[in-house]
N, C-alpha and C. Protein backbone atom coordinates (compact mmCIF):
# COMPACT_ATOMS: atom_id res chain seq x y z
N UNK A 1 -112.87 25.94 226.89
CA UNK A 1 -112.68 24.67 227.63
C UNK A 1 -112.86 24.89 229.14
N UNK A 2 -112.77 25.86 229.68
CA UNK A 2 -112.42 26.67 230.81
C UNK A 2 -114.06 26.35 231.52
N UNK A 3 -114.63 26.67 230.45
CA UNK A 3 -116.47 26.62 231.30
C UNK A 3 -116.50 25.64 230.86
N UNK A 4 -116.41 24.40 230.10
CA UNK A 4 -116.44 23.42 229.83
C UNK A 4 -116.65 22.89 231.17
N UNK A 5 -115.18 23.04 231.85
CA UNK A 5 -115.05 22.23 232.62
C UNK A 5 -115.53 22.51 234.03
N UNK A 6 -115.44 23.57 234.38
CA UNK A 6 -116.64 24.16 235.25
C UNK A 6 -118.12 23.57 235.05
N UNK A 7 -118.77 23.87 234.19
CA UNK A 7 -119.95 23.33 234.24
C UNK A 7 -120.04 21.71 234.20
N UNK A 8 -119.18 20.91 234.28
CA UNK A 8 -119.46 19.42 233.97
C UNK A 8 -119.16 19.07 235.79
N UNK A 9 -117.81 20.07 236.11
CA UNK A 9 -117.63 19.22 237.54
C UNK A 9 -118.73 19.47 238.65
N UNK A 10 -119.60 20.99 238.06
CA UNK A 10 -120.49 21.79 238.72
C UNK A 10 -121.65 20.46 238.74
N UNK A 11 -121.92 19.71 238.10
CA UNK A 11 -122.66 18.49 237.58
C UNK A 11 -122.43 17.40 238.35
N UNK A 12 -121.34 17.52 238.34
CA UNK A 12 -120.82 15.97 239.18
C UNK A 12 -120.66 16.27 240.80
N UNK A 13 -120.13 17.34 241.54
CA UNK A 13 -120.17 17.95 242.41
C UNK A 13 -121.51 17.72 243.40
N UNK A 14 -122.61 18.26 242.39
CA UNK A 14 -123.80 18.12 242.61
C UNK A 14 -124.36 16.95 243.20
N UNK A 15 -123.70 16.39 242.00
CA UNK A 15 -124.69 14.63 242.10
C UNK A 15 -123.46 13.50 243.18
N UNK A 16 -122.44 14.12 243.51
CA UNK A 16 -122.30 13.10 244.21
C UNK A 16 -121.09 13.81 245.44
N UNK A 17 -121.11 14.68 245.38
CA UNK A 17 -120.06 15.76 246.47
C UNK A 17 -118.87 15.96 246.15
N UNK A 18 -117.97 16.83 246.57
CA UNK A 18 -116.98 17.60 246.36
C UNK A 18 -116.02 16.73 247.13
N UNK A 19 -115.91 16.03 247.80
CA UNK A 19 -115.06 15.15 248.26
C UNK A 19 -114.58 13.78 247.14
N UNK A 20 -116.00 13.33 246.93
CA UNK A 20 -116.19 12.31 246.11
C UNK A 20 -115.63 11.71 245.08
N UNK A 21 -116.09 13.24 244.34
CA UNK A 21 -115.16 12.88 242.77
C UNK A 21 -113.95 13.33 242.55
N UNK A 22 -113.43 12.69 242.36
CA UNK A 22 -111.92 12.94 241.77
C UNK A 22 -111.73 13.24 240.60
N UNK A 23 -110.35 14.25 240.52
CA UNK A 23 -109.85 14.93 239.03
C UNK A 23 -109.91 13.94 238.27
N UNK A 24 -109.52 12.89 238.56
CA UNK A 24 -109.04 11.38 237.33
C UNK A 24 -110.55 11.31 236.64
N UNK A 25 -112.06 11.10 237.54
CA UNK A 25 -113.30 10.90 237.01
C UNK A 25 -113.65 12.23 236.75
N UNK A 26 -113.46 13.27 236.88
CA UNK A 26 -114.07 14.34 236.25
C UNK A 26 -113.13 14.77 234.47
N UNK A 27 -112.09 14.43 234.13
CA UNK A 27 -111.34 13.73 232.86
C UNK A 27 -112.04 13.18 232.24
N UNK A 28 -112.26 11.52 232.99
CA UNK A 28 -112.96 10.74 232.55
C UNK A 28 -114.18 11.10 231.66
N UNK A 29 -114.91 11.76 232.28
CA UNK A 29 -116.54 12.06 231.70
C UNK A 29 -116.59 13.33 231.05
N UNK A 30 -115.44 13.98 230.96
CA UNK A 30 -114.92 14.92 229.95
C UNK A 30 -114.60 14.69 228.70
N UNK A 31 -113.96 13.27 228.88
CA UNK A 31 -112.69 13.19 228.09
C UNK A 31 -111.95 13.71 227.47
N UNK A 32 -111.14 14.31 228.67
CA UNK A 32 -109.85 15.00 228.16
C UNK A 32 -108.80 14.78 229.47
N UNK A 33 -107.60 14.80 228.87
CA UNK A 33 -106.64 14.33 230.13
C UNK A 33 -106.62 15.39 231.13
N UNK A 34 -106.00 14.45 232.33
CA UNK A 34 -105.46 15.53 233.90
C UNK A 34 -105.13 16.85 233.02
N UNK A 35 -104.16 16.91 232.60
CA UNK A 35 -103.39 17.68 232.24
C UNK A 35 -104.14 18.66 231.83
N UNK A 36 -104.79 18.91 230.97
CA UNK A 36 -105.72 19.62 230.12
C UNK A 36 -106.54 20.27 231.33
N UNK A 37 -106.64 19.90 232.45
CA UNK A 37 -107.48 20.76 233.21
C UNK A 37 -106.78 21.40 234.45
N UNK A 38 -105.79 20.95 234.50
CA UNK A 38 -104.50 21.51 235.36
C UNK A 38 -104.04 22.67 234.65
N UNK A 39 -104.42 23.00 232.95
CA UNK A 39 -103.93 23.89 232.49
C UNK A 39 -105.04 25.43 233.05
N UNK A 40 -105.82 25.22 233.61
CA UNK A 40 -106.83 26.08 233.98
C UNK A 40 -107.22 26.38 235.06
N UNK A 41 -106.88 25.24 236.08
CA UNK A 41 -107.28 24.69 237.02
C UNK A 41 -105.57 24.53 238.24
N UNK A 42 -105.31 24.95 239.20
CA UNK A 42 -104.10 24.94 239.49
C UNK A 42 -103.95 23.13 240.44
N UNK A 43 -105.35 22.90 241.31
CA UNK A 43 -105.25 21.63 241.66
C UNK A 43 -107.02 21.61 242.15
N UNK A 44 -107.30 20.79 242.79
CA UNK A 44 -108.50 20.32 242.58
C UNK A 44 -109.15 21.59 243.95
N UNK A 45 -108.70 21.90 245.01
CA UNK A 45 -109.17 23.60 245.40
C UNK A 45 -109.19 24.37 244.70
N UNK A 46 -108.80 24.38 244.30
CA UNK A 46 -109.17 25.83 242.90
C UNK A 46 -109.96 25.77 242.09
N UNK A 47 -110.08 24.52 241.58
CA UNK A 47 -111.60 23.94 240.71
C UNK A 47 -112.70 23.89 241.37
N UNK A 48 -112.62 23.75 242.55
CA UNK A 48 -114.19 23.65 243.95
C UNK A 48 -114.26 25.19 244.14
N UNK A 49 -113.03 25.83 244.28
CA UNK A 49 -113.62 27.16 244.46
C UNK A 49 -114.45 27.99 243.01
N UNK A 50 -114.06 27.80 242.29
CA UNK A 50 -114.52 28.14 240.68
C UNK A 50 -115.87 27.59 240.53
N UNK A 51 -115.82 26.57 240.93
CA UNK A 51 -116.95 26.01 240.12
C UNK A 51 -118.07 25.93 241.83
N UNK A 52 -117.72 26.79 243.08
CA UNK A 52 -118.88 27.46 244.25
C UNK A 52 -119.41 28.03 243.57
N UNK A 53 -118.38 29.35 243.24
CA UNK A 53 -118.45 30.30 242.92
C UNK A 53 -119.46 30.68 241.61
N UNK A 54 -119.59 29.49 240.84
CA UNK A 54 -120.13 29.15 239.39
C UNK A 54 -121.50 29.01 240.29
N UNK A 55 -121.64 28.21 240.90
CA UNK A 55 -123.01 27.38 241.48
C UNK A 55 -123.76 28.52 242.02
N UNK A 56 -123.07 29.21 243.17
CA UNK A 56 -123.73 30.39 243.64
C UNK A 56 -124.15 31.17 243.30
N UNK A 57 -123.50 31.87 241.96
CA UNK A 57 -124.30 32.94 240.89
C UNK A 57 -125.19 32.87 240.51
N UNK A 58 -125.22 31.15 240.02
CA UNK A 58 -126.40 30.33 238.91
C UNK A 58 -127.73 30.97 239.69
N UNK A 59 -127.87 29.98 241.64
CA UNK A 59 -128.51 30.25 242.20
C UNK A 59 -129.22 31.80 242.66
N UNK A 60 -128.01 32.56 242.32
CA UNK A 60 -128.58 34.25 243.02
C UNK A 60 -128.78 34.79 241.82
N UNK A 61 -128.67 34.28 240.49
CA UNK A 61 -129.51 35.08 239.35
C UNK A 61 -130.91 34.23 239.55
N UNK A 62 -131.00 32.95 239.70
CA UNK A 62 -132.33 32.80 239.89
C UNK A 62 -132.83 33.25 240.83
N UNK A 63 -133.01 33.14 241.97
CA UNK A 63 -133.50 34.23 243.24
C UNK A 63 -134.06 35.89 242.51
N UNK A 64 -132.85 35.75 242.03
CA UNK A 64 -132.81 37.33 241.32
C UNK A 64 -134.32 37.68 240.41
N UNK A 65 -134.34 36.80 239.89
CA UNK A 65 -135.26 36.50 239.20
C UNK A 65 -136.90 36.18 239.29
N UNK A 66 -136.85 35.35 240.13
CA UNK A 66 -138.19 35.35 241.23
C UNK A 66 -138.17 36.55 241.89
N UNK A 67 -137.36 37.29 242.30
CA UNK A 67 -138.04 38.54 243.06
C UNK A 67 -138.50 39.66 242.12
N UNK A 68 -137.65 39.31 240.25
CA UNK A 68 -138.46 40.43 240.11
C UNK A 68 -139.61 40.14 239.04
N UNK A 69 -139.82 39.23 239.43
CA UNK A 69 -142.01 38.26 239.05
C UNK A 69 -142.50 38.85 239.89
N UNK A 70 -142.29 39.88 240.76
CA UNK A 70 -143.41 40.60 241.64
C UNK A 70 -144.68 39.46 242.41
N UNK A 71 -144.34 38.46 242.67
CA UNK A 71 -145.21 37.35 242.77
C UNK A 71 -145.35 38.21 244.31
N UNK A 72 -146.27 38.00 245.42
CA UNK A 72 -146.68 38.10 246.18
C UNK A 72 -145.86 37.72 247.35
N UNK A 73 -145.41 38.48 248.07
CA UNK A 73 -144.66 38.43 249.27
C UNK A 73 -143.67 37.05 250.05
N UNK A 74 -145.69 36.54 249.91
CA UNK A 74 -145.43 34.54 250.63
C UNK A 74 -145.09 33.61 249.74
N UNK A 75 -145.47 34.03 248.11
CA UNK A 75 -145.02 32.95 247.25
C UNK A 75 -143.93 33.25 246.48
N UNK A 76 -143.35 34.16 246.99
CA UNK A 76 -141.63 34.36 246.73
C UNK A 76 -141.26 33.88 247.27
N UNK A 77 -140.94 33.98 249.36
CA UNK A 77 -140.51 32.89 249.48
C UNK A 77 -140.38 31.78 249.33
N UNK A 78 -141.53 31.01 248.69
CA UNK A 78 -141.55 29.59 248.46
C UNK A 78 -141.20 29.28 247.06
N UNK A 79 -141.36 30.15 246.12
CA UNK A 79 -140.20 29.92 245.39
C UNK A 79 -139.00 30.16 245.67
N UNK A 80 -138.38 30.97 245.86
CA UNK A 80 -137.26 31.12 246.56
C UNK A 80 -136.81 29.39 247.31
N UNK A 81 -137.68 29.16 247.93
CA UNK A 81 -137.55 27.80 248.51
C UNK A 81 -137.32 26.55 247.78
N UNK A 82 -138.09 26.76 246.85
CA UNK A 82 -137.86 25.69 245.36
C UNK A 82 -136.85 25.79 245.16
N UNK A 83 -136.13 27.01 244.23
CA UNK A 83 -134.82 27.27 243.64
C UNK A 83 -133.78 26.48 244.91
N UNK A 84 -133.67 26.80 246.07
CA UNK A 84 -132.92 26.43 247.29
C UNK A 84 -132.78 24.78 247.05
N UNK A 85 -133.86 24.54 247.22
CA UNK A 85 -134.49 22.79 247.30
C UNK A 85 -133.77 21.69 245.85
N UNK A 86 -133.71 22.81 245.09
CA UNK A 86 -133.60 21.72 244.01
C UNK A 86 -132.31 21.24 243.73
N UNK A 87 -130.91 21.68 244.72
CA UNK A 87 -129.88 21.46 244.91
C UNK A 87 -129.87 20.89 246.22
N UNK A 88 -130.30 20.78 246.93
CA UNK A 88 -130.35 20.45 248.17
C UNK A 88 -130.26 18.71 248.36
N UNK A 89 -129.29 17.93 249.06
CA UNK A 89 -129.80 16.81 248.93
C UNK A 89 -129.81 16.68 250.54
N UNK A 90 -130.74 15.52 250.81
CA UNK A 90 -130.60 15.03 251.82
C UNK A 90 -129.31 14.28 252.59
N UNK A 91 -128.71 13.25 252.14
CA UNK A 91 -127.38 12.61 252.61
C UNK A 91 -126.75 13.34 253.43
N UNK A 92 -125.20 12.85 253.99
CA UNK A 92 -124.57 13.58 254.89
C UNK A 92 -123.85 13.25 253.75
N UNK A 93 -123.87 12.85 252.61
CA UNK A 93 -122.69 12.68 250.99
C UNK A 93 -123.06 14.14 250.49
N UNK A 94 -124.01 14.48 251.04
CA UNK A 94 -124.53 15.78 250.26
C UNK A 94 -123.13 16.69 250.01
N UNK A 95 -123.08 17.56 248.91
CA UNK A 95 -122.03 18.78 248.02
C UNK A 95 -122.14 19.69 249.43
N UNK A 96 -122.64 19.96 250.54
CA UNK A 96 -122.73 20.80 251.19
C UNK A 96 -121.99 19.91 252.13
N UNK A 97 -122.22 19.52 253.22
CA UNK A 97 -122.11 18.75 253.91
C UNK A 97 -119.87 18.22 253.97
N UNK A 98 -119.82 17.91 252.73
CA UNK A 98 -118.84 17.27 252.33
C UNK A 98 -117.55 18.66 252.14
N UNK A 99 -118.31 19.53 251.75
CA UNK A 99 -117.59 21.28 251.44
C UNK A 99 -117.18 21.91 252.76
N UNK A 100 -118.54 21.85 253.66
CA UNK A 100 -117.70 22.34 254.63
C UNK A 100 -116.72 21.22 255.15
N UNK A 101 -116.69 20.12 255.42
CA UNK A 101 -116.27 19.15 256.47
C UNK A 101 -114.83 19.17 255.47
N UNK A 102 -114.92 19.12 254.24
CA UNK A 102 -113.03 18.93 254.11
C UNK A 102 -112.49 20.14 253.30
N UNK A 103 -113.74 21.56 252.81
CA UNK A 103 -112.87 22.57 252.49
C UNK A 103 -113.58 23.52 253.25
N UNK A 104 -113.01 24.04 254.58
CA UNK A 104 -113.87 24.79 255.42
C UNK A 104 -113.88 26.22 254.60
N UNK A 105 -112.09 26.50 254.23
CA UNK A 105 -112.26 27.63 254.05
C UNK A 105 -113.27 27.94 252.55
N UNK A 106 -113.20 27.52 251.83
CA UNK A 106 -113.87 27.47 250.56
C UNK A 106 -115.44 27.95 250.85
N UNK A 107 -115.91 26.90 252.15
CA UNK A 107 -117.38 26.97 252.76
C UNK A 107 -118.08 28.16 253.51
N UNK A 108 -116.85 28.43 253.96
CA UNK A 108 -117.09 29.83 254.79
C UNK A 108 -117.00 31.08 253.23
N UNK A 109 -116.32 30.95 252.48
CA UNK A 109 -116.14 32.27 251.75
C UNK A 109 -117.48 32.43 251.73
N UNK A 110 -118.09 30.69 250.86
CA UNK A 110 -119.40 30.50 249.89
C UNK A 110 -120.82 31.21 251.05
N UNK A 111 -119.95 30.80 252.10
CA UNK A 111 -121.46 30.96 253.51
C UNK A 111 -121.64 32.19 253.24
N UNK A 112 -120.31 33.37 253.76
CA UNK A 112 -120.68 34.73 253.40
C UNK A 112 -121.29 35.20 252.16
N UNK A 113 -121.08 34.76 251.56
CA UNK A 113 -121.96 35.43 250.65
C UNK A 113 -123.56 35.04 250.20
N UNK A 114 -123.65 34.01 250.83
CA UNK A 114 -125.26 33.48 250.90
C UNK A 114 -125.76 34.46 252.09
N UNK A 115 -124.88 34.41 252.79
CA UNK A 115 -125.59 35.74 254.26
C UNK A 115 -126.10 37.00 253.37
N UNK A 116 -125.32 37.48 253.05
CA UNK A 116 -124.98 38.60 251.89
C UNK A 116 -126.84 39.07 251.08
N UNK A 117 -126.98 37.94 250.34
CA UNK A 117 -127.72 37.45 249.68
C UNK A 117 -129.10 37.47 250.34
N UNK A 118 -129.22 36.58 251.60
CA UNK A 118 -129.80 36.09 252.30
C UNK A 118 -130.51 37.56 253.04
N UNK A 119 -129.59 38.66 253.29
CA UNK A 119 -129.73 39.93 253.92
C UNK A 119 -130.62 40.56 253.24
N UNK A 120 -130.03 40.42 252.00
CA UNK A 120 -130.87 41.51 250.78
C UNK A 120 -132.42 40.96 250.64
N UNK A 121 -132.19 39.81 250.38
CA UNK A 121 -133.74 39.27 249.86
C UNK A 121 -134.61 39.27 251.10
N UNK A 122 -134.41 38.70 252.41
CA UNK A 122 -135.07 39.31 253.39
C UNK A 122 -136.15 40.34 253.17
N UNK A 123 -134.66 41.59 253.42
CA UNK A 123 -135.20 42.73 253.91
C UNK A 123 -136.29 43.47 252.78
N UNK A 124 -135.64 43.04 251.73
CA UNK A 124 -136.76 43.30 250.52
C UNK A 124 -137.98 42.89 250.82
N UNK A 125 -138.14 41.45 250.93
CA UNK A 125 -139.37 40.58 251.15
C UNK A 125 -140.23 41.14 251.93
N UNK A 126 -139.79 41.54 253.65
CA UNK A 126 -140.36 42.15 254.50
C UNK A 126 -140.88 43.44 254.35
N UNK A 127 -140.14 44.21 253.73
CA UNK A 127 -140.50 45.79 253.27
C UNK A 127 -141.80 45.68 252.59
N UNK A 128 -141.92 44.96 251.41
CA UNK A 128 -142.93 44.77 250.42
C UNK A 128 -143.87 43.70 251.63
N UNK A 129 -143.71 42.86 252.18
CA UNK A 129 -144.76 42.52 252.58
C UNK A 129 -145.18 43.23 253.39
N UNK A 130 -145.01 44.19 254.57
CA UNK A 130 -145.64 45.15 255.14
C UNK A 130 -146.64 46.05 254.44
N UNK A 131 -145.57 46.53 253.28
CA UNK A 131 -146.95 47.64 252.25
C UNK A 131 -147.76 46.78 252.00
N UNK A 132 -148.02 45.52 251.51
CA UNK A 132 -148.74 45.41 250.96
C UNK A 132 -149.76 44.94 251.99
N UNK A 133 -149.70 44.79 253.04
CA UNK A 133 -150.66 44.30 254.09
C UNK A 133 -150.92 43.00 254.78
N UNK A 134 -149.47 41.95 253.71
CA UNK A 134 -149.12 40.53 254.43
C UNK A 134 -148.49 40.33 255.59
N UNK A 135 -147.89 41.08 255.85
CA UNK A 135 -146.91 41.40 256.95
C UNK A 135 -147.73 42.36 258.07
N UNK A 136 -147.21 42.20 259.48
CA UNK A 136 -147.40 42.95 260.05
C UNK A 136 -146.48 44.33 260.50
N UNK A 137 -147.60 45.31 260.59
CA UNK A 137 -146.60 46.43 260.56
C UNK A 137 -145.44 46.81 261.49
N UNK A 138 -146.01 46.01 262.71
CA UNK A 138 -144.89 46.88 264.21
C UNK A 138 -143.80 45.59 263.90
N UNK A 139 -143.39 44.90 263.51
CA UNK A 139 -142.25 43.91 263.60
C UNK A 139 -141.08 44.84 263.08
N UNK A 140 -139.73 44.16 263.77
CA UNK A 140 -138.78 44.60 263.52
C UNK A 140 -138.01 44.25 262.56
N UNK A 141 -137.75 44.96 261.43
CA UNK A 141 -137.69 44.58 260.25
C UNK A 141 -135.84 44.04 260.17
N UNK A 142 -134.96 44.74 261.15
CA UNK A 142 -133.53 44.21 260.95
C UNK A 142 -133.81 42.81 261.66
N UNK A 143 -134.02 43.14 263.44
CA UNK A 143 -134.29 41.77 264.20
C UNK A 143 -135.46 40.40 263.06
N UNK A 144 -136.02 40.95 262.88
CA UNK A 144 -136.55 39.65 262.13
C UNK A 144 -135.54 39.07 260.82
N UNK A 145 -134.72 39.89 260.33
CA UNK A 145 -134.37 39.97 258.93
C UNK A 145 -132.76 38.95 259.13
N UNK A 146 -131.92 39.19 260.78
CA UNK A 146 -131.44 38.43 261.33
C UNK A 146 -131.85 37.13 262.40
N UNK A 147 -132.68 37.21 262.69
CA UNK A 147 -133.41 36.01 262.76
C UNK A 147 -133.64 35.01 262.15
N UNK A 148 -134.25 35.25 260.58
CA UNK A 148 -134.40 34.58 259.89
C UNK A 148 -133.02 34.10 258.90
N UNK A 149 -131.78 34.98 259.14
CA UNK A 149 -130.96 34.16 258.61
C UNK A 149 -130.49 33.61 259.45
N UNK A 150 -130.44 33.75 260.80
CA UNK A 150 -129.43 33.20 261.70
C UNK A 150 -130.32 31.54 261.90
N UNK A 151 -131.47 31.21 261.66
CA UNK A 151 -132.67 30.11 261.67
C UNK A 151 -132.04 29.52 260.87
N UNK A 152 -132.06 30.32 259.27
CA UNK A 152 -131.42 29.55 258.19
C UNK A 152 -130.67 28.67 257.96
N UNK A 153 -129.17 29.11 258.90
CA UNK A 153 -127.83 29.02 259.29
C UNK A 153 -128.03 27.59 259.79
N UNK A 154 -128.53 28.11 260.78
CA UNK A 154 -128.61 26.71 262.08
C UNK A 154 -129.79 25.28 262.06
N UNK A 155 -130.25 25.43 260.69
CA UNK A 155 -131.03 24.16 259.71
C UNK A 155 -129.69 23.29 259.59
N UNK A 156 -128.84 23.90 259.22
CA UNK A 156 -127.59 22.69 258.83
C UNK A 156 -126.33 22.43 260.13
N UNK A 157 -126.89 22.44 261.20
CA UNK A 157 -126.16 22.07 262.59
C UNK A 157 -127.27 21.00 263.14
N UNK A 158 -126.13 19.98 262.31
CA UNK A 158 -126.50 18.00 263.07
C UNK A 158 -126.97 17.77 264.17
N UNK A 159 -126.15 18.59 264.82
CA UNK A 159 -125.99 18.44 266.55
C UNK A 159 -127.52 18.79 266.87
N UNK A 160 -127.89 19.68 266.63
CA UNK A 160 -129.08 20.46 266.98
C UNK A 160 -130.33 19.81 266.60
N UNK A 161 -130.39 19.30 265.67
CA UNK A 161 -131.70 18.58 265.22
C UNK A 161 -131.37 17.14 264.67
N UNK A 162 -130.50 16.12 265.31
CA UNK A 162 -130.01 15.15 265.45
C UNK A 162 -130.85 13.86 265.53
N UNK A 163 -131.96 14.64 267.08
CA UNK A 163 -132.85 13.99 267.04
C UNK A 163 -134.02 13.84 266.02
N UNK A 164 -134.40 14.66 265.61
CA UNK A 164 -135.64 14.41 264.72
C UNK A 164 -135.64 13.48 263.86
N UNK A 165 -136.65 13.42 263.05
CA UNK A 165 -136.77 12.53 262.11
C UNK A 165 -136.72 13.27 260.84
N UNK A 166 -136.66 14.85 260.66
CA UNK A 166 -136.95 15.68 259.61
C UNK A 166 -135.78 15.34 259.09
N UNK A 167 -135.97 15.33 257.19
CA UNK A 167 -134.67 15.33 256.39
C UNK A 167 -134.30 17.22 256.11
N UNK A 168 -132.94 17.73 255.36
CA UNK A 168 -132.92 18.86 255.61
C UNK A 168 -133.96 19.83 255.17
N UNK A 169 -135.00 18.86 253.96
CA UNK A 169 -135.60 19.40 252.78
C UNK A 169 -136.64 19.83 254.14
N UNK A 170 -137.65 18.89 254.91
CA UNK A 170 -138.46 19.19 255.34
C UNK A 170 -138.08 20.14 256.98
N UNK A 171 -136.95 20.48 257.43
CA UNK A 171 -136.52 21.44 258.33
C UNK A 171 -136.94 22.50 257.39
N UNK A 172 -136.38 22.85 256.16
CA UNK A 172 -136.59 24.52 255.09
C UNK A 172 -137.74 24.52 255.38
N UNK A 173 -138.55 23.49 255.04
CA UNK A 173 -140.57 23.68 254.82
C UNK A 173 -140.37 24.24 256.11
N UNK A 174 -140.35 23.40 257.13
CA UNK A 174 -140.92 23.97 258.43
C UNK A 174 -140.78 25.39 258.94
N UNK A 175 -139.52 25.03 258.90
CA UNK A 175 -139.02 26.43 259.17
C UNK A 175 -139.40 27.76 258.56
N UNK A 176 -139.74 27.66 256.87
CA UNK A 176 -140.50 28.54 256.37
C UNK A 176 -141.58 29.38 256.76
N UNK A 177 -142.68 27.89 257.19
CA UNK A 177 -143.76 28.20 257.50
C UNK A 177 -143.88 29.04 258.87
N UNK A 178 -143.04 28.44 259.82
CA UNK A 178 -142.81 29.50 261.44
C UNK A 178 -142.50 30.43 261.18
N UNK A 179 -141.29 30.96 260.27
CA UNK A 179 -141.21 32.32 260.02
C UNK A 179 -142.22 33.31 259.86
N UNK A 180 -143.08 32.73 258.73
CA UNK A 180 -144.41 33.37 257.93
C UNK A 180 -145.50 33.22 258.95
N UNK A 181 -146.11 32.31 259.76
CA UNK A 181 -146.71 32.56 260.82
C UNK A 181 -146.42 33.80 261.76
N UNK A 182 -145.19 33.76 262.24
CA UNK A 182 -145.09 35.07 262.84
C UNK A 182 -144.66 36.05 263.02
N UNK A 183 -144.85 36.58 261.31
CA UNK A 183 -145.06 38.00 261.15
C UNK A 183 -146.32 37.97 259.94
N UNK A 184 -146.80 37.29 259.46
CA UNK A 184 -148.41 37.27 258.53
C UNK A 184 -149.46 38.50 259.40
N UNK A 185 -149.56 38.83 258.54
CA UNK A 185 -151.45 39.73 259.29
C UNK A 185 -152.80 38.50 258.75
N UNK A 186 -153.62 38.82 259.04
CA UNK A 186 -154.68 37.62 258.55
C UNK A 186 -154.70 37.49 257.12
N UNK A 187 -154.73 38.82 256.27
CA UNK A 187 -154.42 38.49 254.92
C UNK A 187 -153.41 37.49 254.05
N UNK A 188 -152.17 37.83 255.10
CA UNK A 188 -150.94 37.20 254.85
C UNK A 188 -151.46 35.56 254.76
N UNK A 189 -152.26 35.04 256.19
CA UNK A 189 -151.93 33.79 257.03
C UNK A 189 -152.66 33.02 255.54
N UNK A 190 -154.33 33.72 255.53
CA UNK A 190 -154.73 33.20 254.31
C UNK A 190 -154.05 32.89 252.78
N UNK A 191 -153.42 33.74 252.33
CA UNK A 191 -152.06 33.05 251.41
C UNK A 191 -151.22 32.34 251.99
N UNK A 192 -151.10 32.41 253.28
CA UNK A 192 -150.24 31.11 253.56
C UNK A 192 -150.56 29.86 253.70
N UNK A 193 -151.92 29.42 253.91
CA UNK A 193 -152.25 28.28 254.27
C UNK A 193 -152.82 28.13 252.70
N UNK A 194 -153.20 28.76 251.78
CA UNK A 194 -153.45 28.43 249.74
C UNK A 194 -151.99 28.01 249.64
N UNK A 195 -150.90 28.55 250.27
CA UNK A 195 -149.61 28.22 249.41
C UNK A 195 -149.44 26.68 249.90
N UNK A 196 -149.22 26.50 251.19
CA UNK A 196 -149.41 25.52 252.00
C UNK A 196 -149.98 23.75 251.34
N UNK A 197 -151.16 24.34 250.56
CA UNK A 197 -151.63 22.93 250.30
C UNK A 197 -151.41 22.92 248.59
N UNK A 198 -150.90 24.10 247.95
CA UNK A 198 -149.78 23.32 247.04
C UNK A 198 -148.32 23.83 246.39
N UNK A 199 -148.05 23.78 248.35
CA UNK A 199 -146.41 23.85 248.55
C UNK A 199 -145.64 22.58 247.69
């Protein structure tokens, strides 16, 4: 019952934020009483943290997974980018959005460990794209490797890109693509601009 209920609120979470739904409607579309999930569940923080924690794995076995399709340097990241994207909503109702703003601490655990994550797949990415000749060789493989998460990071600061008109989906594209511009060798740029037109 335990993943039961994990995976249904992991569902609802999704589709409409962690603020949003309440224990009473996540019952509801269970059907099974409060009670029954209080037996597992100590109060509704403890169920958001369980069921991050659920979400985040899901996501870093897939990642996991695309990196080891050996797919080509540039179209890992962009899968990688897919997997990212397909949870991603635009709204400020968005499961993200709503996580940090009323469970910081919960948001911060979840952040660290996307850094975590975020570190590894990098530096992998970059290593292999150098051998293989997508990458350029003299770049700095930590400085870029923090760069590109610290870019990452700062896609989801309002303040900062307030003005634009970009939703968060099309900041990732962009931002993708600047990354991969500059560190590509010409081999690279050419898979980048094939991935490009059917990104």
């Amino acid at each position: 019952m335990k993943n039961k209920i994990i995976h249904k609120s992991a569902e609802l979470f999704l589709e409409y934020g962690f603020k949003s739904v309440t224990m009473d409607y996540i019952s509801s579309e269970l059907g099974v009483s409060k009670k029954t999930i209080y037996e597992y569940f100590n109060n509704k923080s403890h169920l958001i943290e369980e069921v991050s924690r659920f979400i985040s794995t899901e996501i870093q076995l897939e990642i996991d997974n695309i990196m080891k399709a050996e797919l080509n340097p540039i179209e890992e990241l962009f899968e990688i980018k897919r997997c990212v994207l397909k949870r991603l909503k635009d709204e400020k109702a968005s499961p993200q959005f709503q996580m940090q703003k009323y469970y910081p601490e919960i948001y911060q655990r979840l952040r660290n460990s996307q850094v975590c994550k975020m570190d590894e797949c990098c530096s992998i990415n970059l290593k292999r794209g150098i051998t293989l000749g997508y990458y350029r060789e003299n770049i700095n493989e930590v400085f870029i490797t923090r760069l590109y998460i610290s870019g990452m990071l700062n896609l989801k600061n309002e303040e900062l890109f307030k003005d634009t008109d970009l939703t968060p989906k099309q900041l990732y594209e962009e931002f993708l693509i600047y990354h991969l511009r500059s560190i590509a060798t010409t081999k690279g740029l050419e898979i980048l601009e094939q991935t490009e037109i059917t990104k």
